[in-house]
Protein backbone atom coordinates (compact mmCIF):
# COMPACT_ATOMS: atom_id res chain seq x y z
CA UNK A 1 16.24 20.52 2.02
CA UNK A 2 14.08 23.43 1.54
CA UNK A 3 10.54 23.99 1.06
CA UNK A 4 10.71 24.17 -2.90
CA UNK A 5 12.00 20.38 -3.13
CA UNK A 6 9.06 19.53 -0.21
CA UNK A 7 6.88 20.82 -2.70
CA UNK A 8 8.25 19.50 -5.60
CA UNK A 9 8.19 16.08 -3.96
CA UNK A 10 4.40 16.44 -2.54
CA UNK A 11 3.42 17.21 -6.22
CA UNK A 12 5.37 13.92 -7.63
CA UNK A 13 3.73 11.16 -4.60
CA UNK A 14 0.19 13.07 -6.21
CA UNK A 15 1.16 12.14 -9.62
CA UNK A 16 2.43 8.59 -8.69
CA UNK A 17 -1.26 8.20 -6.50
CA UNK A 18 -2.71 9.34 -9.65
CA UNK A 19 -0.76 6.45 -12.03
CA UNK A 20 -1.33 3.87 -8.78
CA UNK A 21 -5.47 4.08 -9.20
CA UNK A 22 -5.56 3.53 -12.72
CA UNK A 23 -2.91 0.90 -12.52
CA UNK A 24 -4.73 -1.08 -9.84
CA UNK A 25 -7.97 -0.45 -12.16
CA UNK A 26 -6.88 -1.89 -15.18
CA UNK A 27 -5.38 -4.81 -12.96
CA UNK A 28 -8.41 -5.22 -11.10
CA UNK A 29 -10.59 -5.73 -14.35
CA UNK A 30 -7.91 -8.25 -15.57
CA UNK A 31 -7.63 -10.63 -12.68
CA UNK A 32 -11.64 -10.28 -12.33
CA UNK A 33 -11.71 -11.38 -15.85
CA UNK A 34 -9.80 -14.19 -14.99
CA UNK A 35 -11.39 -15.70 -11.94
CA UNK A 36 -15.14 -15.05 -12.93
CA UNK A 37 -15.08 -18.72 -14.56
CA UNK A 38 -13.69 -20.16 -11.36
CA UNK A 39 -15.54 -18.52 -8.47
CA UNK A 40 -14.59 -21.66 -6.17
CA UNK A 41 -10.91 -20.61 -6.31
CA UNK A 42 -11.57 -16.72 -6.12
CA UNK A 43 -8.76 -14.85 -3.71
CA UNK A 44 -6.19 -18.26 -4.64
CA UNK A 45 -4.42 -17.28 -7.55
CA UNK A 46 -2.24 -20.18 -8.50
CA UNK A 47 0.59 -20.04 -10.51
CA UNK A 48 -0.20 -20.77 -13.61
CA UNK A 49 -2.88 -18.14 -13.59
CA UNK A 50 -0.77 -15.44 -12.67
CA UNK A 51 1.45 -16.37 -15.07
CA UNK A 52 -1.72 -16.41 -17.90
CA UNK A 53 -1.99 -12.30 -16.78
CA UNK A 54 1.02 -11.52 -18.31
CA UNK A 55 -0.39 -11.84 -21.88
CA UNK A 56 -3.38 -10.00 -20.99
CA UNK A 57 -2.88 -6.15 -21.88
CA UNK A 58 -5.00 -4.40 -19.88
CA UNK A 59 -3.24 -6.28 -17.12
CA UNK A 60 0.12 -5.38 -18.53
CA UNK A 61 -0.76 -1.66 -18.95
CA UNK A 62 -2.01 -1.50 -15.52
CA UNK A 63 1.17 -2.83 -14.26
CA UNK A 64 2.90 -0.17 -16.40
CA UNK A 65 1.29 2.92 -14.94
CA UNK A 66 2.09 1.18 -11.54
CA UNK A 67 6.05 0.96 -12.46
CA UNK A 68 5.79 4.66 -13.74
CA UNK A 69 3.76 5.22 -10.20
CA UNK A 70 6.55 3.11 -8.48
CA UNK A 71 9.56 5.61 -10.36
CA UNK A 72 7.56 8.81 -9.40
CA UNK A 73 7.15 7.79 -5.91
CA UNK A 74 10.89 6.98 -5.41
CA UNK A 75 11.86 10.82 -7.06
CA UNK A 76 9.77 12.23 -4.56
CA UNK A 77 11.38 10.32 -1.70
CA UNK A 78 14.59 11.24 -2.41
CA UNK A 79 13.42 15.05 -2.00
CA UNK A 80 11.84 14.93 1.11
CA UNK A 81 11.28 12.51 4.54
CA UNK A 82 9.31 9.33 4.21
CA UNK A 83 6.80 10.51 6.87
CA UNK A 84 5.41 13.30 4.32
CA UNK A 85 5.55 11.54 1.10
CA UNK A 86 4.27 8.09 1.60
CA UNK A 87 0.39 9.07 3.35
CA UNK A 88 -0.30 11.27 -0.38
CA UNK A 89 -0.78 7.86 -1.90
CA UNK A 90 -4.30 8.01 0.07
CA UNK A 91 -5.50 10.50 -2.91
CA UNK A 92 -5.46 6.98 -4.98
CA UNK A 93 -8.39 5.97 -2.99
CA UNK A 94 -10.49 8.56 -3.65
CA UNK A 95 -9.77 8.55 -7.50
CA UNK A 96 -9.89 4.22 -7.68
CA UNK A 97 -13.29 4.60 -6.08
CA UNK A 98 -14.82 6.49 -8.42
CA UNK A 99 -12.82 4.69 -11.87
CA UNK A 100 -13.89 1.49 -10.00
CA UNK A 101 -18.35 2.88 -9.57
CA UNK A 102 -18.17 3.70 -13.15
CA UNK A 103 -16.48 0.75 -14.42
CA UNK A 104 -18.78 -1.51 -12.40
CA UNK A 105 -22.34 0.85 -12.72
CA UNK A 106 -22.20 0.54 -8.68
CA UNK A 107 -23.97 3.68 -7.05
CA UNK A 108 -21.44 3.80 -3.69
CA UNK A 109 -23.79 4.33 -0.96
CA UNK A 110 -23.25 6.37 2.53
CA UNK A 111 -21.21 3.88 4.24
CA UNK A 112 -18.56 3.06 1.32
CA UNK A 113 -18.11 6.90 0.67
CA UNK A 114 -17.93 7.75 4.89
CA UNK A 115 -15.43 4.61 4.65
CA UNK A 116 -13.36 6.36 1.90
CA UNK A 117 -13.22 9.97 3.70
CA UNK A 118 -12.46 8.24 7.26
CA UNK A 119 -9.68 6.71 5.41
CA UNK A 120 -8.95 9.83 3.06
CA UNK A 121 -9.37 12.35 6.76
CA UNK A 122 -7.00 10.23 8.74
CA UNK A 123 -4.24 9.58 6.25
CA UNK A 124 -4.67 13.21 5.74
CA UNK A 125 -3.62 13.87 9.61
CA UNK A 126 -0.51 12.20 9.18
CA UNK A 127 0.38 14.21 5.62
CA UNK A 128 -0.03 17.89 7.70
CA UNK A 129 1.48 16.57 11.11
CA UNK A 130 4.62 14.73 9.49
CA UNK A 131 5.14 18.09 7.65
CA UNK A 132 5.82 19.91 10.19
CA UNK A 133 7.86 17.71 12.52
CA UNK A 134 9.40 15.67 9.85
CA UNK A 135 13.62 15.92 9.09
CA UNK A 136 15.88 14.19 7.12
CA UNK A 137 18.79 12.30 9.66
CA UNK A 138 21.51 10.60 9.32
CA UNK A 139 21.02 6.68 8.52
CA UNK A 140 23.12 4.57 11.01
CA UNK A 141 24.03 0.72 10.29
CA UNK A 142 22.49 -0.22 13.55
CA UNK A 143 19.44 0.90 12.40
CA UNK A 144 19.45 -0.52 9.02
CA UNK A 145 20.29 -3.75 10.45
CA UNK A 146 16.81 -3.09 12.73
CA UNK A 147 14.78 -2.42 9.93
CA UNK A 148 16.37 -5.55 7.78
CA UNK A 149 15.65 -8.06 11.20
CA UNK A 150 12.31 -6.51 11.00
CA UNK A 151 11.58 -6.91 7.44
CA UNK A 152 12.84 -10.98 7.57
CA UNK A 153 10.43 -11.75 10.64
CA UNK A 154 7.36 -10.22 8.72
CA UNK A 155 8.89 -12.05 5.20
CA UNK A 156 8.72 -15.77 7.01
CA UNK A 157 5.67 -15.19 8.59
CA UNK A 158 3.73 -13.99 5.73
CA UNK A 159 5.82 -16.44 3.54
CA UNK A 160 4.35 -19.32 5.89
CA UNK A 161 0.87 -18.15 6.14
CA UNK A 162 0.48 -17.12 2.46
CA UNK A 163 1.34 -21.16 1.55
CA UNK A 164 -0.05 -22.97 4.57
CA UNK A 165 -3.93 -20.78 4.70
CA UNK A 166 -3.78 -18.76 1.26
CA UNK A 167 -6.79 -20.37 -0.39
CA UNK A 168 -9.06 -19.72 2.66
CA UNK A 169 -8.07 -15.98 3.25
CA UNK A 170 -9.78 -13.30 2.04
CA UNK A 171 -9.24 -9.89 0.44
CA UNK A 172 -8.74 -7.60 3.60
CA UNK A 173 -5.92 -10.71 4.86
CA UNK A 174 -4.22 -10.02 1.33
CA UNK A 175 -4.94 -6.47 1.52
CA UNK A 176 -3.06 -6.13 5.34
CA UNK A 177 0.17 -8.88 3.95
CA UNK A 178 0.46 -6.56 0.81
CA UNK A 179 0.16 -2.97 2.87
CA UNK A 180 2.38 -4.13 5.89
CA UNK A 181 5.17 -5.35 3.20
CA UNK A 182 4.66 -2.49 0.74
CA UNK A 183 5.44 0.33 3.77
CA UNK A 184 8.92 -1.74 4.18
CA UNK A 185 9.48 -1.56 0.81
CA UNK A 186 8.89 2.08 0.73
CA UNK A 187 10.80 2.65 3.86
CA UNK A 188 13.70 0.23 2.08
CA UNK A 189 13.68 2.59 -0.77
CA UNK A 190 14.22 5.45 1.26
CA UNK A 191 17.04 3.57 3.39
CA UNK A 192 18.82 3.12 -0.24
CA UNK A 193 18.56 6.18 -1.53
CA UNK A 194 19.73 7.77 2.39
CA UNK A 195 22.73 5.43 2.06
CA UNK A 196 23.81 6.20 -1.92
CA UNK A 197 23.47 9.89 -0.79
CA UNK A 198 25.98 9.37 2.38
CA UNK A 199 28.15 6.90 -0.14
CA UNK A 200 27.56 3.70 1.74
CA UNK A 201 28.43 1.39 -1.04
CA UNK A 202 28.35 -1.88 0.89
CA UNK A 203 27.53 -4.95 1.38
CA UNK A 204 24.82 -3.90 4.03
CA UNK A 205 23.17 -1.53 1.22
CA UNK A 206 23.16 -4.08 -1.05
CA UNK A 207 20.80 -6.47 0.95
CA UNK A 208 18.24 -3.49 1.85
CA UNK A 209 18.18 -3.46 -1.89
CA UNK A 210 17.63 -7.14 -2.50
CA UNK A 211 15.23 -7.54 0.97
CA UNK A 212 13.12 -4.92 -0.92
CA UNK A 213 13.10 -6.08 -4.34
CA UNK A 214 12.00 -9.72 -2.66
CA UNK A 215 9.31 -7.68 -0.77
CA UNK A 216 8.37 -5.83 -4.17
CA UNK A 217 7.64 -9.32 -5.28
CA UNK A 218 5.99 -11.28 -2.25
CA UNK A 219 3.53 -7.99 -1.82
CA UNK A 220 2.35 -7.97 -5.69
CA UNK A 221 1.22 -11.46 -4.91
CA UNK A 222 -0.60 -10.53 -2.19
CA UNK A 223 -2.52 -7.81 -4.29
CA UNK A 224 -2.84 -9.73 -7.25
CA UNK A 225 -5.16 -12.59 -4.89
CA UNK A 226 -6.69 -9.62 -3.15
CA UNK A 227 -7.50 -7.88 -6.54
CA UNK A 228 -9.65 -11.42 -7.08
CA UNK A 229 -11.37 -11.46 -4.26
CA UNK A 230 -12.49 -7.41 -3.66
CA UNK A 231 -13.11 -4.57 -5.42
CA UNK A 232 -10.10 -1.94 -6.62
CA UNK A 233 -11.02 0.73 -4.18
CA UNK A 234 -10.75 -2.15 -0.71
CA UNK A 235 -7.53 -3.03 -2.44
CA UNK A 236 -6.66 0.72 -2.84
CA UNK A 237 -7.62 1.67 0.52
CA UNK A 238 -5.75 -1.34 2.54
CA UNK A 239 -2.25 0.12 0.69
CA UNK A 240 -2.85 3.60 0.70
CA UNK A 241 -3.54 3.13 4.46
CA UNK A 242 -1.61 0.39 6.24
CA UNK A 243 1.54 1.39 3.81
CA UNK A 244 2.38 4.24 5.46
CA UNK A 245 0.84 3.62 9.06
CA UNK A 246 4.08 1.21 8.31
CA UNK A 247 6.46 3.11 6.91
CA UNK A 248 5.64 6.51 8.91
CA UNK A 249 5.79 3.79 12.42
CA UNK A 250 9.33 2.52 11.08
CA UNK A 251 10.53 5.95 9.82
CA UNK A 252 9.43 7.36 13.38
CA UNK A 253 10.56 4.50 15.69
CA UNK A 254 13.71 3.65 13.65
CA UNK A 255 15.12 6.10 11.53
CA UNK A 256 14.05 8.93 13.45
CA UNK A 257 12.24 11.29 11.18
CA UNK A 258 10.74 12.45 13.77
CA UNK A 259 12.40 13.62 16.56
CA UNK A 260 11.26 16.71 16.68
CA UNK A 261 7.65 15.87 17.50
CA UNK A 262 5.94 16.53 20.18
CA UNK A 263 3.61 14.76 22.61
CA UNK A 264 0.60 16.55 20.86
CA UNK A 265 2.05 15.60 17.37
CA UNK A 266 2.16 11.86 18.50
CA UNK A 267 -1.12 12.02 19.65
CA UNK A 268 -2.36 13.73 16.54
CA UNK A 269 -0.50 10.87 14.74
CA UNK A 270 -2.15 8.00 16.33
CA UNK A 271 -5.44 9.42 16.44
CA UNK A 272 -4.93 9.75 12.69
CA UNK A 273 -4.14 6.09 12.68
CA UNK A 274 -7.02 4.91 14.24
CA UNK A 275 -9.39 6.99 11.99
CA UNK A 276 -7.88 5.80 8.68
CA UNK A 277 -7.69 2.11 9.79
CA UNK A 278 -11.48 2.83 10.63
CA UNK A 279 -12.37 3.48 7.36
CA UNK A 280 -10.77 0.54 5.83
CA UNK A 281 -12.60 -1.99 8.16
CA UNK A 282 -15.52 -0.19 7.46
CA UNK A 283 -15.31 -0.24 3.74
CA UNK A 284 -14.60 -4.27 3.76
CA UNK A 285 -17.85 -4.37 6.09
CA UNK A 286 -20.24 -2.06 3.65
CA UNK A 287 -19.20 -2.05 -0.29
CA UNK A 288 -21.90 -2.40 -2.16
CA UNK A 289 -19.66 -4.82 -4.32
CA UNK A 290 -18.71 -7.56 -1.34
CA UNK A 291 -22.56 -7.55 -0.62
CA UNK A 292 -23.59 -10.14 -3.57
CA UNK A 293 -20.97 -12.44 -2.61
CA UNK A 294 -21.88 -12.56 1.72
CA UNK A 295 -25.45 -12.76 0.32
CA UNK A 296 -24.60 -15.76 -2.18
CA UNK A 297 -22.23 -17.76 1.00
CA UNK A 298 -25.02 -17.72 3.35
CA UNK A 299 -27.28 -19.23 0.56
CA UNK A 300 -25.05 -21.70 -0.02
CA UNK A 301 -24.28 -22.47 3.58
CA UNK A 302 -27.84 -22.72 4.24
């Protein structure tokens, strides 16, 4: 494809980062809402609470501009590789962080905002290095079936964990669940698109299309308890980050999107890595917003 559709789809993943951070905003408020009456069960959303968010609007609307996010983000993937669109969704962080200080009156102090640029810097890397290495390729059953086998092992594990240790985790566990199964779903929606485009209509396509529509599902639940239990912008930055360390590792181990690359482009890929992950740990360590809560455990502890 040429550069005009690269653009094109760099300029739609902006616009769906854009609708993601004021989706996960107006979400964030909602389940907050929720849970502030019920701190003992904060990060466990049962059931029948999720269930009461559906009549709340501001939750609804949020979820809307995250659909219209989810659309814009598929457009753009089916004009260029999954290893440039899918790290753009970092510009989410930056613009949750600052929704989420002036919502909240929170003043973000030197460690949240080096957090949110170590995060912002190393996604970043991956955006400028996966444009220049990065090429569409033929999608092969074998790999498919690789991603699928993939995809199943991390949906029983999280499945198990989620039900047997969910009220005891907390938000960065739900943030890493919800970011690991949100870069397969991405990489699934590329894999369907690839295979509509080379007229696969099987049964094989039509399981990547049901294995991501059940990961779609098992990683909203994820954020929904993380959304309880941290502030927008941790959320923000644990998808914007580990989703594509994800979906870039799968598109460049399994689909081979990257063939092209160098040993200097790897390098300048996992260094990336490393920095963005940084900032995410970081900004679950030093958020002015998780500090009330430590503050109020060790009290209680003590």
């Amino acid at each position: 494809m040429g550069p005009e559709l690269r653009e094109l789809a760099i300029v739609l993943a902006i616009l769906a980062a854009v609708a993601l951070a004021f989706g996960a905003q107006f979400q964030n408020q909602a389940v907050s809402k929720s849970t502030e009456k019920t701190p003992r069960r904060r990060g466990s959303l049962s059931l029948k609470e999720l269930g009461r968010l559906f009549v709340r609007p501001r939750w609804m609307t949020g979820l809307g501009l995250m659909g219209v996010g989810m659309v814009l983000q598929v457009a753009a993937l089916t004009l260029a590789p999954l290893i440039v669109v899918q790290p753009i969704g970092a510009i989410a962080l930056v613009i949750t962080s600052l929704l989420n200080a002036r919502s909240t009156k929170t003043k973000l102090n030197r460690g949240t905002i080096l957090a949110i640029g170590l995060s912002t810097f190393g996604v970043g890397g991956f955006v400028v290095t996966a444009s220049q290495v990065a090429s569409q390729v033929e999608l092969t059953d074998a790999n498919l079936l690789r991603v699928l086998g993939l995809l199943v092992i991390i949906l029983v594990a999280f499945g198990v964990l989620f039900f047997t240790f969910g009220k005891k985790a907390g938000a960065l566990t739900y943030i890493l669940g919800a970011g690991v199964l949100y870069g397969f779903v991405a990489t699934l929606a590329k894999v369907v698109i690839q295979r509509l485009y080379q007229m696969d209509y099987d049964a094989l396509t039509a399981l990547a299309l049901v294995s991501m529509i059940g990961a779609v599902f098992l990683g909203g639940w994820f954020v929904q308890n993380a959304y309880s239990s941290g502030p927008p912008d941790l959320v923000i930055a644990g998808l914007t980050v580990i989703d594509p360390l994800v979906a870039v590792g799968i598109a460049i181990g399994v689909l081979g999107e990257a063939q092209q690359a160098s040993g200097f482009s790897i390098a300048a890929f996992s260094l990336s890595g490393v920095i963005a992950v940084s900032g995410v740990y970081l900004l679950s360590r030093v958020h002015p917003e998780l500090r009330p809560r430590k503050k109020a455990s060790q009290v209680n502890l003590s």
